[in-house]
PDB file of N, CA and C in Angstrom:
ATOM      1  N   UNK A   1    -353.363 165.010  96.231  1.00  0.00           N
ATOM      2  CA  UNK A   1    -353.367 164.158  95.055  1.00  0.00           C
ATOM      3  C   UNK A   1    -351.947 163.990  94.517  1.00  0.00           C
ATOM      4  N   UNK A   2    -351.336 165.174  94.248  1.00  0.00           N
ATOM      5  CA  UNK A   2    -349.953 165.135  93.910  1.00  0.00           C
ATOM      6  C   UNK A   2    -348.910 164.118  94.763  1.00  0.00           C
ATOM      7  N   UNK A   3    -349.125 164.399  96.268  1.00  0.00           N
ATOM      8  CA  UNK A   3    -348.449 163.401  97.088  1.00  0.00           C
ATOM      9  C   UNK A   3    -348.687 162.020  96.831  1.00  0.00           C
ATOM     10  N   UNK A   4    -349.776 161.554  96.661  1.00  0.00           N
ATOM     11  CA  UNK A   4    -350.569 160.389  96.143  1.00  0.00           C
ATOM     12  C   UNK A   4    -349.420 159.905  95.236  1.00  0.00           C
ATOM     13  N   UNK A   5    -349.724 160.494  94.058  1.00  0.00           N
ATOM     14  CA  UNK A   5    -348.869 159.617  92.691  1.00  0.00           C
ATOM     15  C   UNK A   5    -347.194 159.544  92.681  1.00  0.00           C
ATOM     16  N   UNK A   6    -346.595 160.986  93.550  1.00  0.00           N
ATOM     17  CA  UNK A   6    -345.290 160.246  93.876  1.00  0.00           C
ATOM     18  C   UNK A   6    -344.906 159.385  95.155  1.00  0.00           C
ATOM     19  N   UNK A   7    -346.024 159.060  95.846  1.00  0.00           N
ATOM     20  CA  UNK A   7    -345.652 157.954  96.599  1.00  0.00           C
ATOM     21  C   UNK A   7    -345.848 156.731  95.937  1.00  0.00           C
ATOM     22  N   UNK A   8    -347.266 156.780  94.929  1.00  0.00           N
ATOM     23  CA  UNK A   8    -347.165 155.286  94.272  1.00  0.00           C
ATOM     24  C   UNK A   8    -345.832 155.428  93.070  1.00  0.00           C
ATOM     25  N   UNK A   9    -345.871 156.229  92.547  1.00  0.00           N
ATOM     26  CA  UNK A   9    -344.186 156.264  91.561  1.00  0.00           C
ATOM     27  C   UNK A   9    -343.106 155.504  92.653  1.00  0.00           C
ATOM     28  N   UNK A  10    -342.807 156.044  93.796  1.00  0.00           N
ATOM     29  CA  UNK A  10    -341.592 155.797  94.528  1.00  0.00           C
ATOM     30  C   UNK A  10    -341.771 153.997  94.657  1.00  0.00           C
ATOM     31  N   UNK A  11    -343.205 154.062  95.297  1.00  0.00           N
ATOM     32  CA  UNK A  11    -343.706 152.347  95.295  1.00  0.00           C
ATOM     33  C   UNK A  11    -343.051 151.446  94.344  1.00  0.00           C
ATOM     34  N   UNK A  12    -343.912 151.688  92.990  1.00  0.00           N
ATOM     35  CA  UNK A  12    -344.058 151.147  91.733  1.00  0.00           C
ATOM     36  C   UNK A  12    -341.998 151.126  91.313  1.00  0.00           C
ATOM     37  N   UNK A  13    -341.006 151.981  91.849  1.00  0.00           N
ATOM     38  CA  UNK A  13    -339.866 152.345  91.944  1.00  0.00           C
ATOM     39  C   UNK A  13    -339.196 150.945  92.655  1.00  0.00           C
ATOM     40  N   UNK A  14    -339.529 150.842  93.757  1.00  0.00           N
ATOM     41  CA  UNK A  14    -338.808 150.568  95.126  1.00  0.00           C
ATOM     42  C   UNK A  14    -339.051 148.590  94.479  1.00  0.00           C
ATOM     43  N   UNK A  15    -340.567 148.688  93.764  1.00  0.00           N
ATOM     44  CA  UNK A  15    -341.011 147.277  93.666  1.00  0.00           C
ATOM     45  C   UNK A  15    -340.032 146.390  92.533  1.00  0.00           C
ATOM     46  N   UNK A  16    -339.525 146.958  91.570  1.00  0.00           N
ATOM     47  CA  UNK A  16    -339.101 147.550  90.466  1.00  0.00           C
ATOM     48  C   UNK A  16    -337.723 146.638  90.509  1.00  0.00           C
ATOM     49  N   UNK A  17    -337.285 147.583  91.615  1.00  0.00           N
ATOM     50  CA  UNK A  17    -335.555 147.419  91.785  1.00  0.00           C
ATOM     51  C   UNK A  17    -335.488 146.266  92.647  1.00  0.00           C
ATOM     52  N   UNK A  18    -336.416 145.631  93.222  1.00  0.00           N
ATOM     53  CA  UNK A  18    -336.199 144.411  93.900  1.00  0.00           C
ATOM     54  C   UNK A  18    -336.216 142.803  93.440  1.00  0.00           C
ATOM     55  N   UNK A  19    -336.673 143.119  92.196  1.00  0.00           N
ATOM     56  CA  UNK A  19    -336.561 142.228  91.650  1.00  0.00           C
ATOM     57  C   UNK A  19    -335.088 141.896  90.862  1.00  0.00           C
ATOM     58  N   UNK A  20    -334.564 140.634  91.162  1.00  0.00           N
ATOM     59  CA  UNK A  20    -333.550 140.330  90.430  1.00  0.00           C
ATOM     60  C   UNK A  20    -333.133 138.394  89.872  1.00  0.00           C
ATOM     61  N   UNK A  21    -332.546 138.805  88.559  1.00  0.00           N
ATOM     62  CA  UNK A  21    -332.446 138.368  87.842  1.00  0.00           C
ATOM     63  C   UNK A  21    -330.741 137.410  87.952  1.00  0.00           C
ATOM     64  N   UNK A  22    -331.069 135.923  88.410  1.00  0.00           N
ATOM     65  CA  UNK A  22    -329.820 135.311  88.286  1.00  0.00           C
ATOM     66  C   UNK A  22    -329.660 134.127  87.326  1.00  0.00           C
ATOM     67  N   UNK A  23    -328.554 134.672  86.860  1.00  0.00           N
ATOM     68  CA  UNK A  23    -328.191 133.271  85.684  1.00  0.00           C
ATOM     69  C   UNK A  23    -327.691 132.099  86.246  1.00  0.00           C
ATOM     70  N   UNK A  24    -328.377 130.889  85.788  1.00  0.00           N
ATOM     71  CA  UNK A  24    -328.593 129.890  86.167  1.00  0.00           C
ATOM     72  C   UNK A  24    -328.093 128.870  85.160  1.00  0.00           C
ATOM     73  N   UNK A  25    -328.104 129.358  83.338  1.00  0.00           N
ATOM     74  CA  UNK A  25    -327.408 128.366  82.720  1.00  0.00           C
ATOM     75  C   UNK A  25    -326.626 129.321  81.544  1.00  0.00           C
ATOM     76  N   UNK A  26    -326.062 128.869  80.880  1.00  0.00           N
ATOM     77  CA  UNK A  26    -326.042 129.481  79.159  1.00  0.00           C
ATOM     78  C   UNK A  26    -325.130 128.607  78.475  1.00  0.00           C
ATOM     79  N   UNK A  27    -326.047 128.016  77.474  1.00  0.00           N
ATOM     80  CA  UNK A  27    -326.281 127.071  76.783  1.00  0.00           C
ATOM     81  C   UNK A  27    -326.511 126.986  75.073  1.00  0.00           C
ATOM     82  N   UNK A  28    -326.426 126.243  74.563  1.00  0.00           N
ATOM     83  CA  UNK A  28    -326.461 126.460  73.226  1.00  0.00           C
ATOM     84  C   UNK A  28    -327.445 126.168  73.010  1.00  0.00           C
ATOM     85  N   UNK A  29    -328.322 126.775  72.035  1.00  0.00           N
ATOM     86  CA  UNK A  29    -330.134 125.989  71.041  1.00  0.00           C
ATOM     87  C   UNK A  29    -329.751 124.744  70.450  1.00  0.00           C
ATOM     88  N   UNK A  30    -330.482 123.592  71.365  1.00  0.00           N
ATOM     89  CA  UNK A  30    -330.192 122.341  70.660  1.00  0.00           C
ATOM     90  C   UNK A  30    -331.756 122.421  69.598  1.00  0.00           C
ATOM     91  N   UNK A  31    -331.436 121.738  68.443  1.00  0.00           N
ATOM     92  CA  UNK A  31    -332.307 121.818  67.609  1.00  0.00           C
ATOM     93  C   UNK A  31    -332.667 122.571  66.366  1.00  0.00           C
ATOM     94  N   UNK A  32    -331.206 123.802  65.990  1.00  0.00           N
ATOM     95  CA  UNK A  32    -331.445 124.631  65.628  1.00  0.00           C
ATOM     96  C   UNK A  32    -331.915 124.739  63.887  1.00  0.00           C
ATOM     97  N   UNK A  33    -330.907 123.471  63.587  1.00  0.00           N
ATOM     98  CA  UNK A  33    -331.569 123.298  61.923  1.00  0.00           C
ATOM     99  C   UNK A  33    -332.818 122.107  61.649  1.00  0.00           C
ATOM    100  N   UNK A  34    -333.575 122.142  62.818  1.00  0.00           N
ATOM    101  CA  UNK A  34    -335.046 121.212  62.498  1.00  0.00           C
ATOM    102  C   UNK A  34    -336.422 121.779  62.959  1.00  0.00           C
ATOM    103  N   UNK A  35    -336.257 123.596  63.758  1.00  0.00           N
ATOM    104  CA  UNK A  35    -337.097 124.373  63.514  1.00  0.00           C
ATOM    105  C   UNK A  35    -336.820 125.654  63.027  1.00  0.00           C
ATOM    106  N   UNK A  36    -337.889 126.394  63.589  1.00  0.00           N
ATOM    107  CA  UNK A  36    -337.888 127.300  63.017  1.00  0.00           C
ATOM    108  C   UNK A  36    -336.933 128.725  62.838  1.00  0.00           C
ATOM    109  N   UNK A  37    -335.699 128.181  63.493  1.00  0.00           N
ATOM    110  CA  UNK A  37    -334.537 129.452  63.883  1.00  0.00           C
ATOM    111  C   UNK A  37    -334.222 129.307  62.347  1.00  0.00           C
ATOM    112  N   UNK A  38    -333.867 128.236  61.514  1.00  0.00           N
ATOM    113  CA  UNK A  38    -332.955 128.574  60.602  1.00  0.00           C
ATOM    114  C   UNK A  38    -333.961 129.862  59.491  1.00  0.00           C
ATOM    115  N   UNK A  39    -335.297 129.874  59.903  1.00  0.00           N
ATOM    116  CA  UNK A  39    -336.488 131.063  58.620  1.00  0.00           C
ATOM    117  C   UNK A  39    -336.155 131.674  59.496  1.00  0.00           C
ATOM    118  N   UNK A  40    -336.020 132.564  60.394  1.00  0.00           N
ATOM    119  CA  UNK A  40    -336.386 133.170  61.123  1.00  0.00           C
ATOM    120  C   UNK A  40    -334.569 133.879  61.680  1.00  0.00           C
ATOM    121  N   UNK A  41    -333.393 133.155  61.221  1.00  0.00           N
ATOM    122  CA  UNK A  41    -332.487 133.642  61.398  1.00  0.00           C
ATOM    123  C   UNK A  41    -332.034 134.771  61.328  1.00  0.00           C
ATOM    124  N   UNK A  42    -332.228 136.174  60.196  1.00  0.00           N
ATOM    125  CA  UNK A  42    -332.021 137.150  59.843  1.00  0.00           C
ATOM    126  C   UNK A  42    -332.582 137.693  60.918  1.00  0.00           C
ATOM    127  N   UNK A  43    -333.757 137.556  61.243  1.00  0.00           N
ATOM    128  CA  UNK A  43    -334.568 138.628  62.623  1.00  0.00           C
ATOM    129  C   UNK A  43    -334.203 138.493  63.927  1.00  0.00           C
ATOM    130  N   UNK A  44    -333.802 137.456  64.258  1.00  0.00           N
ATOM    131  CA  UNK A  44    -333.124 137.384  65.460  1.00  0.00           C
ATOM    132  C   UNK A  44    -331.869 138.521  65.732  1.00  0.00           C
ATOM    133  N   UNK A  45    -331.816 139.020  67.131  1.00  0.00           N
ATOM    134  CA  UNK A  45    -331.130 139.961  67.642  1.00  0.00           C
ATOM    135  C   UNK A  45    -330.763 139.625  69.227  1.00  0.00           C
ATOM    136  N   UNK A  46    -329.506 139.442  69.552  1.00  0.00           N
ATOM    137  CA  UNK A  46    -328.987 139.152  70.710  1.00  0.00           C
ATOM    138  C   UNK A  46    -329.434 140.388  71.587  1.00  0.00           C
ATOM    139  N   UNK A  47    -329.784 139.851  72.663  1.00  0.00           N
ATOM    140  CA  UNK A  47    -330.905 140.216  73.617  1.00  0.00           C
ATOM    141  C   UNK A  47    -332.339 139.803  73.373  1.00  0.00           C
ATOM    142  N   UNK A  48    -332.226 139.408  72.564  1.00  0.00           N
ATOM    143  CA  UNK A  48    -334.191 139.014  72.274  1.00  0.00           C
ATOM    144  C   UNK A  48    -335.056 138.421  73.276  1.00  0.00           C
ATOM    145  N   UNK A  49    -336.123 138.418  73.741  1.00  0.00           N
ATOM    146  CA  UNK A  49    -336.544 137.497  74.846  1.00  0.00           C
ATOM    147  C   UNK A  49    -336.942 136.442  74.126  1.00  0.00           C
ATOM    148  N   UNK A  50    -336.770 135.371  74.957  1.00  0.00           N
ATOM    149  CA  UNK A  50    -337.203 133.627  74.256  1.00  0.00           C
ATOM    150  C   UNK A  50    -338.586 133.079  75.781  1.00  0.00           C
ATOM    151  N   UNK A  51    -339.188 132.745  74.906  1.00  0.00           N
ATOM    152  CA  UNK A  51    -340.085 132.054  76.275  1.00  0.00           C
ATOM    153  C   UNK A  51    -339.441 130.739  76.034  1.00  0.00           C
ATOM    154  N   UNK A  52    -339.550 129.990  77.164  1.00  0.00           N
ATOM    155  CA  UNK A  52    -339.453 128.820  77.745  1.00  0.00           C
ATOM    156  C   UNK A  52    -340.493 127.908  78.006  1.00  0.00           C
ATOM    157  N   UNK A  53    -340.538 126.455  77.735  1.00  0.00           N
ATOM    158  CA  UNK A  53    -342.016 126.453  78.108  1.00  0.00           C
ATOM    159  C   UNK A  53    -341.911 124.514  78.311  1.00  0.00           C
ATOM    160  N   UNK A  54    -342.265 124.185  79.354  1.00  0.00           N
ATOM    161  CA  UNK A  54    -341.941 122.868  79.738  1.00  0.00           C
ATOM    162  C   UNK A  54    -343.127 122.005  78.780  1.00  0.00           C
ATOM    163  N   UNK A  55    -342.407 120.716  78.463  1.00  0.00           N
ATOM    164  CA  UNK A  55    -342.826 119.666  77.471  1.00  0.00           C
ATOM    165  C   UNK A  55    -342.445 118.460  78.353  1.00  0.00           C
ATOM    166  N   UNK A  56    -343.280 118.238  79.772  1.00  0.00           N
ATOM    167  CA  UNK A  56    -343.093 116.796  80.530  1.00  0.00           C
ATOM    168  C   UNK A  56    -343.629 115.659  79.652  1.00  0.00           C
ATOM    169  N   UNK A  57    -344.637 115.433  78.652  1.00  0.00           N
ATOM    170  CA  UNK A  57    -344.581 114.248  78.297  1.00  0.00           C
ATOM    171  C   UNK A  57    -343.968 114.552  76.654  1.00  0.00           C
ATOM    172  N   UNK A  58    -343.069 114.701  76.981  1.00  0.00           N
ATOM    173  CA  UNK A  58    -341.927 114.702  75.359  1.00  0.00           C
ATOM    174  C   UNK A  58    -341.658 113.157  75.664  1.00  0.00           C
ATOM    175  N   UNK A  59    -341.829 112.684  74.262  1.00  0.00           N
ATOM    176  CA  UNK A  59    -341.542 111.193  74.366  1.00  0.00           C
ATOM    177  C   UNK A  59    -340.419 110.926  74.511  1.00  0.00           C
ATOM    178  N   UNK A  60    -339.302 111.883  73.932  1.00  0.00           N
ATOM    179  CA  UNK A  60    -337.885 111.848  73.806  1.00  0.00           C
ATOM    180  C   UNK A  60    -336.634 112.447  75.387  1.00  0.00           C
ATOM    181  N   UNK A  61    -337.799 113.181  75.963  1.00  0.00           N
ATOM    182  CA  UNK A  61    -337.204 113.359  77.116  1.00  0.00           C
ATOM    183  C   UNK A  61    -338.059 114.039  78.410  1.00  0.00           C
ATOM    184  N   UNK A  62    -338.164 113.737  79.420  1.00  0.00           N
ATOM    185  CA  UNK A  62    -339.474 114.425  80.461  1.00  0.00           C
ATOM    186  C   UNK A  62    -339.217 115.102  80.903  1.00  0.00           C
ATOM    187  N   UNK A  63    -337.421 116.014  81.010  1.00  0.00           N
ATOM    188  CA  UNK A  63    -337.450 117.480  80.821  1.00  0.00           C
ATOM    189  C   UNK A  63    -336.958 118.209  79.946  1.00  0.00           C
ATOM    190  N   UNK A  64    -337.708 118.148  78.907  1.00  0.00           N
ATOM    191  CA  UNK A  64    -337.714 118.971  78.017  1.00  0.00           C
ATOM    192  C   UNK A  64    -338.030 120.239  78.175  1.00  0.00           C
ATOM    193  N   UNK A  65    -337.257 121.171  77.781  1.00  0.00           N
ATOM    194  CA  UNK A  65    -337.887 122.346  78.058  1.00  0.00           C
ATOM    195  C   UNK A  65    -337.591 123.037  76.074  1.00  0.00           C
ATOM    196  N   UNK A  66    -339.002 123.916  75.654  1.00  0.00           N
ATOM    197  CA  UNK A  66    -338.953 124.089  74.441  1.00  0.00           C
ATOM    198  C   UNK A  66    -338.530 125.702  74.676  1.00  0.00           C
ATOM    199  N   UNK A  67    -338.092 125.758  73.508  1.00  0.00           N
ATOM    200  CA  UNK A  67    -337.388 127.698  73.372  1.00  0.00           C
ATOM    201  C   UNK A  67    -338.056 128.066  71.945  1.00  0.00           C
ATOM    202  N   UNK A  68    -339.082 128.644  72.581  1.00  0.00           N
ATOM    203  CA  UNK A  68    -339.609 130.191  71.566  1.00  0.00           C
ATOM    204  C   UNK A  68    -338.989 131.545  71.472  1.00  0.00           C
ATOM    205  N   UNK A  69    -339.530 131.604  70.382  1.00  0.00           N
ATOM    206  CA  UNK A  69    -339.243 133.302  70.201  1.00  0.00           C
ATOM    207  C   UNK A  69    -340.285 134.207  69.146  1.00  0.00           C
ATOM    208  N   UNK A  70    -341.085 134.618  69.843  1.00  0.00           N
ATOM    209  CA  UNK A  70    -341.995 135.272  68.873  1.00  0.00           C
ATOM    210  C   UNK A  70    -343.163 134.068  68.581  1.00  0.00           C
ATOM    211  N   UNK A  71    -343.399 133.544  69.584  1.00  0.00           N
ATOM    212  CA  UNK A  71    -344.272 131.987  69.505  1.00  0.00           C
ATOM    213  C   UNK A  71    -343.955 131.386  68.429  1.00  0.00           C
ATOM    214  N   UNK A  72    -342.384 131.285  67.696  1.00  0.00           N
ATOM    215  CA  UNK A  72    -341.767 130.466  66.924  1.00  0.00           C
ATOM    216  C   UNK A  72    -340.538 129.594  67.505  1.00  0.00           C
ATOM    217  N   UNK A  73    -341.312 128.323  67.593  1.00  0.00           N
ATOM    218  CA  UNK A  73    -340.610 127.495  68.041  1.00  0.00           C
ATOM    219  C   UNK A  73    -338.670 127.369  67.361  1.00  0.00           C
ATOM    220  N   UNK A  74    -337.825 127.585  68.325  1.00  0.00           N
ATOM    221  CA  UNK A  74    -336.709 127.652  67.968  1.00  0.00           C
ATOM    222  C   UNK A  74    -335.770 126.741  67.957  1.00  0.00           C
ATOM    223  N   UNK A  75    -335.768 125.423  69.261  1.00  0.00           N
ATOM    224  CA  UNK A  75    -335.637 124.451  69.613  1.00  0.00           C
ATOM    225  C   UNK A  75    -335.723 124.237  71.044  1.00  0.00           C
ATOM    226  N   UNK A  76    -334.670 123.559  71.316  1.00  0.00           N
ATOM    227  CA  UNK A  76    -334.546 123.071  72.911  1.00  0.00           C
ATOM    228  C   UNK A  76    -333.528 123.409  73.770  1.00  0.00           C
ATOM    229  N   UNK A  77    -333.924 123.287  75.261  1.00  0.00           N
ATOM    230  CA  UNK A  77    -332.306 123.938  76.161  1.00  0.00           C
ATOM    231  C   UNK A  77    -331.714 122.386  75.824  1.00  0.00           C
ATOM    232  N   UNK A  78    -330.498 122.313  75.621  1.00  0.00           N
ATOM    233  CA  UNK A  78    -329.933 120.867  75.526  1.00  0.00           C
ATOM    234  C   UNK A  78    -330.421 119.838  76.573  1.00  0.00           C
ATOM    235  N   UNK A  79    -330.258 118.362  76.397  1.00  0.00           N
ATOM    236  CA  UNK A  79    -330.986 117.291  76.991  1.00  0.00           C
ATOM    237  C   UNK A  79    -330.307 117.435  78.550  1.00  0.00           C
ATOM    238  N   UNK A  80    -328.792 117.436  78.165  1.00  0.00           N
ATOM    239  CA  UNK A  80    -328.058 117.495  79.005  1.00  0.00           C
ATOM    240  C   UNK A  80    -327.380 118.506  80.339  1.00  0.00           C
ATOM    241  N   UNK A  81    -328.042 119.122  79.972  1.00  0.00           N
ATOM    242  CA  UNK A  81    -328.385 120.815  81.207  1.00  0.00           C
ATOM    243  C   UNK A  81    -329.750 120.826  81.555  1.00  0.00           C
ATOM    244  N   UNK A  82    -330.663 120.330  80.635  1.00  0.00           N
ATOM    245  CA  UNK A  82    -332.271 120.791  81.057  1.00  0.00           C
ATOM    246  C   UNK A  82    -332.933 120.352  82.566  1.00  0.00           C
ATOM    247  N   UNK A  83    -332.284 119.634  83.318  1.00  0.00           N
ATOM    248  CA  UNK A  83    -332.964 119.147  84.253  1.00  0.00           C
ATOM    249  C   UNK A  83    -332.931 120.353  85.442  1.00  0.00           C
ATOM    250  N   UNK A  84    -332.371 121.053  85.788  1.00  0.00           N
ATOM    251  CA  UNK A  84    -332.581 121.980  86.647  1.00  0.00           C
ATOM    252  C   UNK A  84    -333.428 122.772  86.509  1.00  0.00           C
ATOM    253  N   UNK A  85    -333.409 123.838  84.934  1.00  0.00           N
ATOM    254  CA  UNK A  85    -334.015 124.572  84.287  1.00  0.00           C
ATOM    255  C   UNK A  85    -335.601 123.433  84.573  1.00  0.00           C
ATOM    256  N   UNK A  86    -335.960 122.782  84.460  1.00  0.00           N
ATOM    257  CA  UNK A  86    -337.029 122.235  84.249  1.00  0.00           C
ATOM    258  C   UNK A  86    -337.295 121.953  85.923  1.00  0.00           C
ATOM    259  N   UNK A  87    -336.949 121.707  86.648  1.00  0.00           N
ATOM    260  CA  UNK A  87    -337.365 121.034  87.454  1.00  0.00           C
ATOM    261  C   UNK A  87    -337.782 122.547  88.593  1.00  0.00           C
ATOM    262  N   UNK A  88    -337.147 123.761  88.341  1.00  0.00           N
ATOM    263  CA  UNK A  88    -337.588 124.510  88.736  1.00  0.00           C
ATOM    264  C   UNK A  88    -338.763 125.331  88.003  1.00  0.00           C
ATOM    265  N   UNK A  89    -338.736 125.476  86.658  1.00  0.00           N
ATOM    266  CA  UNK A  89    -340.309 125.533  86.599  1.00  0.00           C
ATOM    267  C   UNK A  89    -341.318 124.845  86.851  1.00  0.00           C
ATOM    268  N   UNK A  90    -341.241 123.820  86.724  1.00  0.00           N
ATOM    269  CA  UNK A  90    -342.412 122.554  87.605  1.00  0.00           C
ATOM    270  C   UNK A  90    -342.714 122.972  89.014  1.00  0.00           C
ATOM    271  N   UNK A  91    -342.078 123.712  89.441  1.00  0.00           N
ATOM    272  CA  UNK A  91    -341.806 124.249  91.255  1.00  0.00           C
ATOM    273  C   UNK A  91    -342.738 125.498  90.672  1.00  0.00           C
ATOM    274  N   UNK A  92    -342.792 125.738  89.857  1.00  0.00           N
ATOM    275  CA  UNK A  92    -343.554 127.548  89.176  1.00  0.00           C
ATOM    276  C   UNK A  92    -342.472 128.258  89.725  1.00  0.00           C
ATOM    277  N   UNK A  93    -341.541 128.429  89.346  1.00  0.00           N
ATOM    278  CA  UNK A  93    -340.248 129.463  89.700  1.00  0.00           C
ATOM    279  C   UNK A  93    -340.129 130.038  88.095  1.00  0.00           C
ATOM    280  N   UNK A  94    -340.169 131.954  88.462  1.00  0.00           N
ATOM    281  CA  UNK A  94    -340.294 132.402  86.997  1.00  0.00           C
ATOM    282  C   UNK A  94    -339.152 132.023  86.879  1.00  0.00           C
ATOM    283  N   UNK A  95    -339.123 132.106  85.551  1.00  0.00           N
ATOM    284  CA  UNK A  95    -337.540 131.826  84.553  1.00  0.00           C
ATOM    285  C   UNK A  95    -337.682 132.231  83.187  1.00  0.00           C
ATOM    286  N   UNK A  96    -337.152 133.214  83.018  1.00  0.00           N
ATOM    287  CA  UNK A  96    -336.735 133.776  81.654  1.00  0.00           C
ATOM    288  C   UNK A  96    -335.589 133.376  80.808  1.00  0.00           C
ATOM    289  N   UNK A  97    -335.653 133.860  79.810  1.00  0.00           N
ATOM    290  CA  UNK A  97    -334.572 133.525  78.790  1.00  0.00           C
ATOM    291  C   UNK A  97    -334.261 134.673  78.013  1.00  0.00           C
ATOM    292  N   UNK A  98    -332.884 134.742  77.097  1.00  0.00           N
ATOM    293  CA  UNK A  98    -332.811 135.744  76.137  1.00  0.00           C
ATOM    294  C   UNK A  98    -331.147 135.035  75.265  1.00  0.00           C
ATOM    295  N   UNK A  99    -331.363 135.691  73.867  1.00  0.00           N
ATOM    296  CA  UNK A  99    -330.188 135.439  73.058  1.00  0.00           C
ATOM    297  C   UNK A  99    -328.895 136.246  73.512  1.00  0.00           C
ATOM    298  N   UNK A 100    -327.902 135.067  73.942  1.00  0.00           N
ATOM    299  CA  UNK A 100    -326.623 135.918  74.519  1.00  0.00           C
ATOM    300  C   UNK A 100    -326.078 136.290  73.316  1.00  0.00           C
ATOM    301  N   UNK A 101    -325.892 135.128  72.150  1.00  0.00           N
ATOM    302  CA  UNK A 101    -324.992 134.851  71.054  1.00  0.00           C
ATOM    303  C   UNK A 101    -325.749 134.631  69.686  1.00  0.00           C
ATOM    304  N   UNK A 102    -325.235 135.217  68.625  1.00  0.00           N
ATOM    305  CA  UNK A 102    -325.762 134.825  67.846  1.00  0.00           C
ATOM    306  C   UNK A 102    -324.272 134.820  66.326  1.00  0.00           C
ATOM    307  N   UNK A 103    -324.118 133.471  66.332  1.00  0.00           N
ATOM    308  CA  UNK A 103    -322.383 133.635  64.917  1.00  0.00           C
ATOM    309  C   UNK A 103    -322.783 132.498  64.129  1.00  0.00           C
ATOM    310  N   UNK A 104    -322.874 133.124  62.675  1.00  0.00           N
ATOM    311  CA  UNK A 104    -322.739 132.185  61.430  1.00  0.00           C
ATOM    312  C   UNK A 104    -321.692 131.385  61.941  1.00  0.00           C
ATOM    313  N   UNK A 105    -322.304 130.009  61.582  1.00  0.00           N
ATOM    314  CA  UNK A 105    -321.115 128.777  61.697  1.00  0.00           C
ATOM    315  C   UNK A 105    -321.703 127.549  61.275  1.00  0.00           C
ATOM    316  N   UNK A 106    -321.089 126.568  60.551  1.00  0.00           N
ATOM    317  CA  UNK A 106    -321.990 125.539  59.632  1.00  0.00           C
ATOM    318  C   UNK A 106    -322.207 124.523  61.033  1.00  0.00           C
ATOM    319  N   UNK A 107    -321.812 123.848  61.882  1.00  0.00           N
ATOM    320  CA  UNK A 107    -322.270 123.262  63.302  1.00  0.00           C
ATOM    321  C   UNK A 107    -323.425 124.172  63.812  1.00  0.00           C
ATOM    322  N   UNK A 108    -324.789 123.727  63.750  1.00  0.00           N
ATOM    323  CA  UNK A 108    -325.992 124.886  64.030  1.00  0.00           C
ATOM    324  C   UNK A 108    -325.969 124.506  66.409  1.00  0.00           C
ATOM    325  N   UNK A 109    -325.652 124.080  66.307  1.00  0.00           N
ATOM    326  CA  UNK A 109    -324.948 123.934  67.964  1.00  0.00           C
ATOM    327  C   UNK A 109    -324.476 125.474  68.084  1.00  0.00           C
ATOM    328  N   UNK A 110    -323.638 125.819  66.931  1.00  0.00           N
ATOM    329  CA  UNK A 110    -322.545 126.847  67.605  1.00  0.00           C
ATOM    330  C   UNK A 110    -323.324 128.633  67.245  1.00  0.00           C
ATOM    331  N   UNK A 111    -324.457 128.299  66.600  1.00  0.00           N
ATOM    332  CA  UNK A 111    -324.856 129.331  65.818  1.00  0.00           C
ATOM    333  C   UNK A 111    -325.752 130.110  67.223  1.00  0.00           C
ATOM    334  N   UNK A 112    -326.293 129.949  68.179  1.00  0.00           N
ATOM    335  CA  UNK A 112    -327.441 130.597  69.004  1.00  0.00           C
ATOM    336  C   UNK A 112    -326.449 129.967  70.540  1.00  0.00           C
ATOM    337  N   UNK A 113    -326.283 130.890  71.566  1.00  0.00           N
ATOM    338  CA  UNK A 113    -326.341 131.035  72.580  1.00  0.00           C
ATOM    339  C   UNK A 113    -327.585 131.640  73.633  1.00  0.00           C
ATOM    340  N   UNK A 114    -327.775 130.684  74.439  1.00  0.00           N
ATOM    341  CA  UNK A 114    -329.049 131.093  75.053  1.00  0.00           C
ATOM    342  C   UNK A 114    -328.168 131.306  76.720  1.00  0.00           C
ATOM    343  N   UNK A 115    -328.969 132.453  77.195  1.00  0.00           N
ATOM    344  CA  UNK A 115    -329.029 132.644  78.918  1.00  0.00           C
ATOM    345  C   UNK A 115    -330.372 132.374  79.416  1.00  0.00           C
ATOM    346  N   UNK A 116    -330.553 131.431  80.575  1.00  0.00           N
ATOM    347  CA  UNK A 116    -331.634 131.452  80.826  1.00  0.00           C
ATOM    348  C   UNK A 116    -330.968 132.120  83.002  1.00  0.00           C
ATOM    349  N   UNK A 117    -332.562 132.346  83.106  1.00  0.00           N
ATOM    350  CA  UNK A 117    -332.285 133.623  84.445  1.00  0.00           C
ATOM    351  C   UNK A 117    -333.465 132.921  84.862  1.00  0.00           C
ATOM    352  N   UNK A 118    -333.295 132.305  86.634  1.00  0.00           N
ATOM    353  CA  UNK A 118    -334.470 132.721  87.874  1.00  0.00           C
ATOM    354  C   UNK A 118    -334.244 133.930  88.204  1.00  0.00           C
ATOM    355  N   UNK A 119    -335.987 134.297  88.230  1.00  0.00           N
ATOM    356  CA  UNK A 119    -336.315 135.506  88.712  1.00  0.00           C
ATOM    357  C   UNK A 119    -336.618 135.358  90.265  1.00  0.00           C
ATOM    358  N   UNK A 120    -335.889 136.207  91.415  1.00  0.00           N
ATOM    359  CA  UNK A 120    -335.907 136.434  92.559  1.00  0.00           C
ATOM    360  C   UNK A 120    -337.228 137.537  92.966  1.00  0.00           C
TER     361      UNK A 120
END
């Protein structure tokens, strides 16, 4: 039995470390003073995880991709980078996100840095 659980430990180990994580953009939160980042500013903490979450029939753009945090909508990866980021989740390729940056500054562009990562 004992042999048992440190072979699945070593498993659950080996499965673990094979997974990896490459950055693919980092980008600023477009959108940041028309949701919900500016209530929600004080709680935010660089490293935070952000879900990602594709919006193909956005009237305003068909790859849109939206940025949560805490299922509070935060804004958007910019119009102008989003097409990769998007076009590989449409493929179902995981992709994570997290806060690189976070600096008081009256331009809300400059206030949130985002990394977004395919997962290998």
């Amino acid at each position: 039995m004992r042999s048992l659980l440190i072979s699945l430990l070593l498993l659950a180990t080996s499965v673990q470390a094979q997974t990896v994580k490459m950055l693919v953009q980092s980008s600023p939160l477009a959108g940041f003073q028309y949701h919900a980042a500016t209530s929600v500013w004080n709680e935010l903490k660089v490293g935070d995880a952000l879900t990602l979450v594709r919006e193909p029939d956005n009237p305003h753009d068909a790859n849109a991709v939206r940025v949560e945090w805490r299922g509070r909508m935060l804004g958007y990866l910019p119009r102008a980078e989003n097409r990769a980021v998007a076009d590989e989740m449409d493929r179902g390729t995981a992709v994570v996100a997290r806060i690189a940056q976070l600096r008081e500054h009256r331009n809300p562009w400059l206030r949130v840095l985002i990394e977004v990562f395919v997962v290998l």
